[in-house]
Protein backbone atom coordinates (compact mmCIF):
# COMPACT_ATOMS: atom_id res chain seq x y z
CA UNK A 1 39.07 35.17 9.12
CA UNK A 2 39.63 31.24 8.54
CA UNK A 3 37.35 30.78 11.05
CA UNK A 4 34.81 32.43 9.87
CA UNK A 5 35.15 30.56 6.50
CA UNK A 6 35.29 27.48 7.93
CA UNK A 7 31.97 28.45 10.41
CA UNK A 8 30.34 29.39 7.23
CA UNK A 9 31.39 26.27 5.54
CA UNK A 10 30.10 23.92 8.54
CA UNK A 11 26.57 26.09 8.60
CA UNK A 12 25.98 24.86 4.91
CA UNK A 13 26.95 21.31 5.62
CA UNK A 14 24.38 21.53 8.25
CA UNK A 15 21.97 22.50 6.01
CA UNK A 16 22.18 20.67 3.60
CA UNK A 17 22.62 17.53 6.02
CA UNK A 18 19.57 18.71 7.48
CA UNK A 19 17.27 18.80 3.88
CA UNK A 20 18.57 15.78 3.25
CA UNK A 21 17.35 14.05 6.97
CA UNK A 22 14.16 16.09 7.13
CA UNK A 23 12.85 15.65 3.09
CA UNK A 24 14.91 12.85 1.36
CA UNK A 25 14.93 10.13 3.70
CA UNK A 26 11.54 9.89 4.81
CA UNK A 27 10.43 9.91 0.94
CA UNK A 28 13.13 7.54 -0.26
CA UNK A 29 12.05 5.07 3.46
CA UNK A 30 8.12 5.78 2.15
CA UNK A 31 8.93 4.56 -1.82
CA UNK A 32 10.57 1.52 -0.30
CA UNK A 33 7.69 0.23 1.95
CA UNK A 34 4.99 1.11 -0.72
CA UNK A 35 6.83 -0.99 -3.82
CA UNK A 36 7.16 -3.53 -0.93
CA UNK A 37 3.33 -4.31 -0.36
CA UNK A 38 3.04 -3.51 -4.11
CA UNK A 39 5.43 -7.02 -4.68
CA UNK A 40 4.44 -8.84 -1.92
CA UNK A 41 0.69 -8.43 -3.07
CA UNK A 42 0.94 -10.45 -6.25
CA UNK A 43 0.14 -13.50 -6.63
CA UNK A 44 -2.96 -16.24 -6.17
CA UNK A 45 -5.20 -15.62 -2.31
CA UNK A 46 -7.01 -17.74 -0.61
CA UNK A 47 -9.71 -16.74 1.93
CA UNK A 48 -9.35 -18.18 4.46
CA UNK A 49 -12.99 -17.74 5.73
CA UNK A 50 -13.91 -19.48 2.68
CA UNK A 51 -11.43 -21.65 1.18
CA UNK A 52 -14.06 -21.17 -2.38
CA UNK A 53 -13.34 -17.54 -2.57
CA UNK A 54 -9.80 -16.55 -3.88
CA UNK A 55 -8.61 -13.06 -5.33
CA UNK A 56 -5.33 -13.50 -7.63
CA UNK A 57 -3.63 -9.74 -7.55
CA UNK A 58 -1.27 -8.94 -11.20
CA UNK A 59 0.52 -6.40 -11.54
CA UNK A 60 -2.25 -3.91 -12.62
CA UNK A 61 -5.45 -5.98 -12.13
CA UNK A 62 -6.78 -8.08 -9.68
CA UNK A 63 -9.53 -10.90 -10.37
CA UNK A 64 -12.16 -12.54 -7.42
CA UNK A 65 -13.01 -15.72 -8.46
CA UNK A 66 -15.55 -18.19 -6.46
CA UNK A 67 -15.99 -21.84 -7.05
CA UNK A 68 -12.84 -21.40 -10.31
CA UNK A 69 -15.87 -18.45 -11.81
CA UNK A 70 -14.36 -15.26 -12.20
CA UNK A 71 -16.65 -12.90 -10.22
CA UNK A 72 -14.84 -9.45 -10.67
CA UNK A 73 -12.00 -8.02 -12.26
CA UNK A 74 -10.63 -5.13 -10.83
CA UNK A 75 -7.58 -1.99 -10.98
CA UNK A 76 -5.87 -1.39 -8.05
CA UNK A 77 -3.73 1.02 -6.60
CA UNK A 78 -1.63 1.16 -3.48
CA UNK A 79 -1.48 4.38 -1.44
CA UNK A 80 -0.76 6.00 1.42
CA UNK A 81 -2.53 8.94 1.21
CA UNK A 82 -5.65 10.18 2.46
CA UNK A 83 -8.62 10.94 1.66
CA UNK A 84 -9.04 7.40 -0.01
CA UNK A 85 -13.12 6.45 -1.22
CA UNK A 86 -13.89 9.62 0.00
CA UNK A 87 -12.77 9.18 4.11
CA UNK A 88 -10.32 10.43 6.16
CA UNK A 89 -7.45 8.14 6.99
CA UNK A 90 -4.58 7.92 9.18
CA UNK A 91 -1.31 8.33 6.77
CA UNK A 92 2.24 7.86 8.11
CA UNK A 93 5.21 5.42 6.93
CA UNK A 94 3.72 2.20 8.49
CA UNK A 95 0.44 2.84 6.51
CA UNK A 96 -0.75 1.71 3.22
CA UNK A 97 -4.06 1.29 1.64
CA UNK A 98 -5.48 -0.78 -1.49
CA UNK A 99 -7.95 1.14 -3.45
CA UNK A 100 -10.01 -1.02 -5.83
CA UNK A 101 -11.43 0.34 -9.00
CA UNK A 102 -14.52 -1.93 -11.13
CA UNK A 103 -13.33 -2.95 -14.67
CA UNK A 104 -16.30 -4.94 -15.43
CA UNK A 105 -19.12 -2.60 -13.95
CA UNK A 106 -20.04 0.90 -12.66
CA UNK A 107 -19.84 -0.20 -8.67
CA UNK A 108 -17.87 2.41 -6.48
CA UNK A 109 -14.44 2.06 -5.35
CA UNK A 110 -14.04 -0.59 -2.76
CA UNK A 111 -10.98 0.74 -0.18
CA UNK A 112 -9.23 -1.73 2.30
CA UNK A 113 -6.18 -0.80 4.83
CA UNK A 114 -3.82 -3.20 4.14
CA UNK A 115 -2.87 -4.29 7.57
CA UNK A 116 -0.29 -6.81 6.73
CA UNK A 117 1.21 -8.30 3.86
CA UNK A 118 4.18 -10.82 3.89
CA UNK A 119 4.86 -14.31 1.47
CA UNK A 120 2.05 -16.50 2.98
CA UNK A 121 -0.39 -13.74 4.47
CA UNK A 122 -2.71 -11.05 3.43
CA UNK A 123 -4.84 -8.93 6.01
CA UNK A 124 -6.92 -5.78 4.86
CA UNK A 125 -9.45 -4.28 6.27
CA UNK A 126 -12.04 -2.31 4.88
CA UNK A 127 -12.21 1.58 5.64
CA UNK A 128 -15.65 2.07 5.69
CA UNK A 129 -16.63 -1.18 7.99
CA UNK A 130 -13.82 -2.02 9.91
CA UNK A 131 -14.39 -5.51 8.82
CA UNK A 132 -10.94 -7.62 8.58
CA UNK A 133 -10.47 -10.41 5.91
CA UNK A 134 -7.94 -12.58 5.28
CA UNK A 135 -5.93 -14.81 2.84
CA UNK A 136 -3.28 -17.24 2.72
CA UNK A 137 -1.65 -17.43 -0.49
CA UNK A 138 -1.10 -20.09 -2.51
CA UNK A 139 0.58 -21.79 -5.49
C-alpha cells in the first residue's frame, strides 16, 4: 500500500515536472530573447551603406533621418510570430522580427527579420526582398 502511494506521488511529480519542461520554459526562454533585441535595439544607427542615413530606435518609436532631416517616424513592434505584413515566416526561439508601422503617413507596414542585434551591430533583413541592411551604432 505505501508503495502505491508513493508510485502515485512520483507519477504527479512527473507531471507536473513535465508541464513545467514542455510549456513554462520554452515561454519564459522566448520572453527573455524577445525583451533582449527589444533593449539592444535602442539607441542612434548608422548605415553603414550610407554613413548619411541613420535610424535612432526609442522605446516606442523609431525615426530615419538623412543628411540630420528627419525622413520618417515610425511604431515598431518586435515579434516572433508569423504571419507578419501579411507572409509566412519561419517562427522558433532564435527568431525575431521588427514590424514597422507609418506615424507620419498612410504607407504599409514595412517588416524586416532581425538577423542580429548586439551593442555595436544591427542586421535585418526585409521579408518581402530578402535584401540585408546594416548599421553600426553610434553615440
Amino acid at each position: 500500500m505505501l508503495l502505491y502511494i508513493l508510485m502515485n506521488k512520483m507519477k504527479r511529480l512527473n507531471l507536473i515536472s513535465i508541464i513545467i519542461i514542455v510549456f513554462v520554459l520554452p515561454l519564459f526562454s522566448f520572453l527573455i530573447w524577445n525583451n533582449n533585441d527589444s533593449e539592444l535595439i535602442i539607441g542612434n544607427w548608422v548605415s553603414d551603406r550610407d554613413s548619411l542615413s541613420r535610424v535612432v530606435f526609442e522605446s516606442n518609436q523609431c525615426k530615419w533621418y538623412y543628411n540630420n532631416q528627419l525622413i520618417e517616424t515610425n511604431g515598431y513592434v518586435i515579434q516572433n510570430t508569423t504571419p507578419i505584413c501579411g507572409k509566412d515566416v519561419l517562427v522558433n526561439d532564435k527568431t525575431n522580427y521588427l514590424k514597422l508601422t507609418s506615424l507620419t503617413n498612410q504607407e504599409s507596414d514595412l517588416c524586416y527579420e532581425i538577423l542580429g542585434v548586439t551593442n555595436t551591430d544591427l542586421s535585418l533583413m526585409d521579408i518581402n526582398t530578402g535584401h540585408i541592411i546594416t548599421f553600426t551604432k553610434s553615440n
